[in-house]
C-alpha atoms as a PDB file:
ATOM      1  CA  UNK A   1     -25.944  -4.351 -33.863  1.00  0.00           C
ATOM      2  CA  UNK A   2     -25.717  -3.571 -30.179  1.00  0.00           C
ATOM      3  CA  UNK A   3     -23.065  -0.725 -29.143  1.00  0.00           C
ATOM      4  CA  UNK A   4     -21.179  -1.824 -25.706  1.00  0.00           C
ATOM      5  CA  UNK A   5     -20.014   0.821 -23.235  1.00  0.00           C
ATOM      6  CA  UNK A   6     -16.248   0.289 -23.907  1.00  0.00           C
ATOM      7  CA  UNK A   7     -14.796   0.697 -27.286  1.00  0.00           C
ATOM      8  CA  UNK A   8     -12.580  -2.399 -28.609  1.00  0.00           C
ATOM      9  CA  UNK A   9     -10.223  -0.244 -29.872  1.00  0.00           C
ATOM     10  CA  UNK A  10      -9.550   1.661 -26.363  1.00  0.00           C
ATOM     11  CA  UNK A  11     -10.451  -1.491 -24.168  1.00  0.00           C
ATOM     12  CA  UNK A  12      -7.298  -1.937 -21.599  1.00  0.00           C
ATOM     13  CA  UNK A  13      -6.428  -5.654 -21.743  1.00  0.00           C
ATOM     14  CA  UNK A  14      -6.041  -7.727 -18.190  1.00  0.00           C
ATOM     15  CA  UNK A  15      -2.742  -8.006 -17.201  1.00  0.00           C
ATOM     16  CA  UNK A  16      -1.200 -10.294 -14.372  1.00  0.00           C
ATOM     17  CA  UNK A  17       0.493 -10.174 -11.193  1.00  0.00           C
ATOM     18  CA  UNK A  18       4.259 -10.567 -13.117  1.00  0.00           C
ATOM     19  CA  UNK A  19       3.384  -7.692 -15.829  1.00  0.00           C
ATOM     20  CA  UNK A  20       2.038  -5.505 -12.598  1.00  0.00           C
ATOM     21  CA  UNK A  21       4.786  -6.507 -11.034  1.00  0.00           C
ATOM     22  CA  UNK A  22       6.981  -5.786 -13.848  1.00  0.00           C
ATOM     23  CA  UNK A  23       5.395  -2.833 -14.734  1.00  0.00           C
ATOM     24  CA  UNK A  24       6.149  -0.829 -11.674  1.00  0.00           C
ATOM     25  CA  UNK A  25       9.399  -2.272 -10.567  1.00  0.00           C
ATOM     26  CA  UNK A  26       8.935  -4.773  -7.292  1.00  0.00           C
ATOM     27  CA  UNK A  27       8.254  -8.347  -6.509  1.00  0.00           C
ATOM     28  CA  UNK A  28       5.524 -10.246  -6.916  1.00  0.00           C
ATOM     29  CA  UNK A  29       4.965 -11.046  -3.333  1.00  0.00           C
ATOM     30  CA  UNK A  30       4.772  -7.093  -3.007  1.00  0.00           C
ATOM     31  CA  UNK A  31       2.070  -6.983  -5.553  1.00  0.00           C
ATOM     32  CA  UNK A  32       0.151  -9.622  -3.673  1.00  0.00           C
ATOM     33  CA  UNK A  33       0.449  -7.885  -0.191  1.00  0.00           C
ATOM     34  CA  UNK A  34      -0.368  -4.492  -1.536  1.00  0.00           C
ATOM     35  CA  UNK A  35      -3.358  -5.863  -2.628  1.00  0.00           C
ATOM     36  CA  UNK A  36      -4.399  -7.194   0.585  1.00  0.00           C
ATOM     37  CA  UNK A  37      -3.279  -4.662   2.812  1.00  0.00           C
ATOM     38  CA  UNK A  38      -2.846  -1.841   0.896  1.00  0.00           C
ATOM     39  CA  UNK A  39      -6.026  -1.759  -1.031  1.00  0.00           C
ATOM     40  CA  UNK A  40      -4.121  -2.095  -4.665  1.00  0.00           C
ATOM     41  CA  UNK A  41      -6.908  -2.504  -7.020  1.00  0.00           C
ATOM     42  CA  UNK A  42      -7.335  -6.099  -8.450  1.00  0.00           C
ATOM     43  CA  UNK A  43     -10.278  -8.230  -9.828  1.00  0.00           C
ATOM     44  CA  UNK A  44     -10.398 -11.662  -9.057  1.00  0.00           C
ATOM     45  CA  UNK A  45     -11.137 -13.920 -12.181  1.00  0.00           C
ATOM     46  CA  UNK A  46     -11.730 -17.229 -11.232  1.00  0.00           C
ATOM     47  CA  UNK A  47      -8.669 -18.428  -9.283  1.00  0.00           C
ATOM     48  CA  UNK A  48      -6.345 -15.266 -10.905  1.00  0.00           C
ATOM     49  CA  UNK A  49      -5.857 -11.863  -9.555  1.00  0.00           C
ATOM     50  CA  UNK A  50      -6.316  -9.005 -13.130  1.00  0.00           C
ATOM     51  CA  UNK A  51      -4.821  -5.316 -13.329  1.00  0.00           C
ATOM     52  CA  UNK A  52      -5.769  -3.048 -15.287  1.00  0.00           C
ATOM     53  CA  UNK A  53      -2.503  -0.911 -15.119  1.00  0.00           C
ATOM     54  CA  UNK A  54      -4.415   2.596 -14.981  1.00  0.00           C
ATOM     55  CA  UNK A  55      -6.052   1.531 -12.087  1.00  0.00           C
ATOM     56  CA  UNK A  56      -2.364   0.482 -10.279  1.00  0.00           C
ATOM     57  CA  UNK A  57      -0.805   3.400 -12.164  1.00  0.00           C
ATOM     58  CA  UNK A  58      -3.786   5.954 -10.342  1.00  0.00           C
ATOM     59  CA  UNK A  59      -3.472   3.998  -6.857  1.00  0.00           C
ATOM     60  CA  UNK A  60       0.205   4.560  -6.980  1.00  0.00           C
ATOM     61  CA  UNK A  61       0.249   8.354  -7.901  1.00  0.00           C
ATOM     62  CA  UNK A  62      -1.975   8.383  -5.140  1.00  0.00           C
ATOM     63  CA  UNK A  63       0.109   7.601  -2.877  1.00  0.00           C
ATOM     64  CA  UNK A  64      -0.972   3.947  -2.378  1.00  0.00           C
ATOM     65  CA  UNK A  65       2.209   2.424  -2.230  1.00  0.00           C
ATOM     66  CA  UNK A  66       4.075   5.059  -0.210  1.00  0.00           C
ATOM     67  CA  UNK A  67       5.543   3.771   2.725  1.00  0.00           C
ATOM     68  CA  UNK A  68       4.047   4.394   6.091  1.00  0.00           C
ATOM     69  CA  UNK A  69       6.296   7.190   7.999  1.00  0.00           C
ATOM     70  CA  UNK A  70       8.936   5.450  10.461  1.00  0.00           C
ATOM     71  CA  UNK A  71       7.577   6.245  14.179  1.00  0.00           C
ATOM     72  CA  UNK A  72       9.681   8.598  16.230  1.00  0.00           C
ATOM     73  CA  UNK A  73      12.224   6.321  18.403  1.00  0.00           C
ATOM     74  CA  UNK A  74      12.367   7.694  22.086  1.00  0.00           C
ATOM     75  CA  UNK A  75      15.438   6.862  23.863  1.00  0.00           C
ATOM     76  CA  UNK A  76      15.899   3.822  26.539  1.00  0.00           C
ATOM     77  CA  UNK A  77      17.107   6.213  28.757  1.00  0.00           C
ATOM     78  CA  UNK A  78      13.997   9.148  28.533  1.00  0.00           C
ATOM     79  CA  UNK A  79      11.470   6.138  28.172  1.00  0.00           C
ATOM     80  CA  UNK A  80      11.984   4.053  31.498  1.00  0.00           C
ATOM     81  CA  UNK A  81      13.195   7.460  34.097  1.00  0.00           C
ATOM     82  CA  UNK A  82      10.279   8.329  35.333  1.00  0.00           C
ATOM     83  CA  UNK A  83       9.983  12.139  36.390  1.00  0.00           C
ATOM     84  CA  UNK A  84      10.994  13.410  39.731  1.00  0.00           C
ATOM     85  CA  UNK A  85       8.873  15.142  41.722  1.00  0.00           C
ATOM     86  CA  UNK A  86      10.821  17.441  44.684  1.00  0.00           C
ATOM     87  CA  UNK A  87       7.273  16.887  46.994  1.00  0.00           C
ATOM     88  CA  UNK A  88       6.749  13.278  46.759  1.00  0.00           C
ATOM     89  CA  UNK A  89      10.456  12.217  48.423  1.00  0.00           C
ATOM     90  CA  UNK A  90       9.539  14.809  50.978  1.00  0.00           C
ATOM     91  CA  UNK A  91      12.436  17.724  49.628  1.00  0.00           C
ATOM     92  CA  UNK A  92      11.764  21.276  50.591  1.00  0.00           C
END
């Protein structure tokens, strides 16, 4: 009898978009664009998109789903006055 590399009692089933989905807590449109522009880990199975959930569990501890820090907002006011300089208006 030939021994496989992954035990049938510790294989991790395949689970779908709504148990990822449910799993962690967020919709599964978020699931979907995580995937493609976050880098979530998925398989592709014929026309389906698999988890395994210690894969999304790992990419998520790893920061994966963190948000992307908010740029600083610079104020109207600092952004469009543009600096003085004394020489070019022809000031002593």
């Amino acid at each position: 009898m030939a021994q496989s590399n992954v035990s049938s009692v510790h294989a991790e089933p395949w689970t779908s978009v709504e148990q990822v989905a449910q799993h962690i807590g967020v919709a599964k449109d978020t699931v979907y664009r995580w995937r493609e522009h976050k880098g979530l880990p998925a398989h592709r199975i014929g026309r389906l998109w698999k988890f395994k959930l210690t894969e999304v569990d790992l990419w998520v501890m790893a920061g994966g789903a963190a948000e992307e820090a908010p740029s600083t907002p610079t104020s109207a006011a600092t952004a469009t006055t543009p600096t003085k300089n004394k020489a070019s208006h022809g000031n002593p």
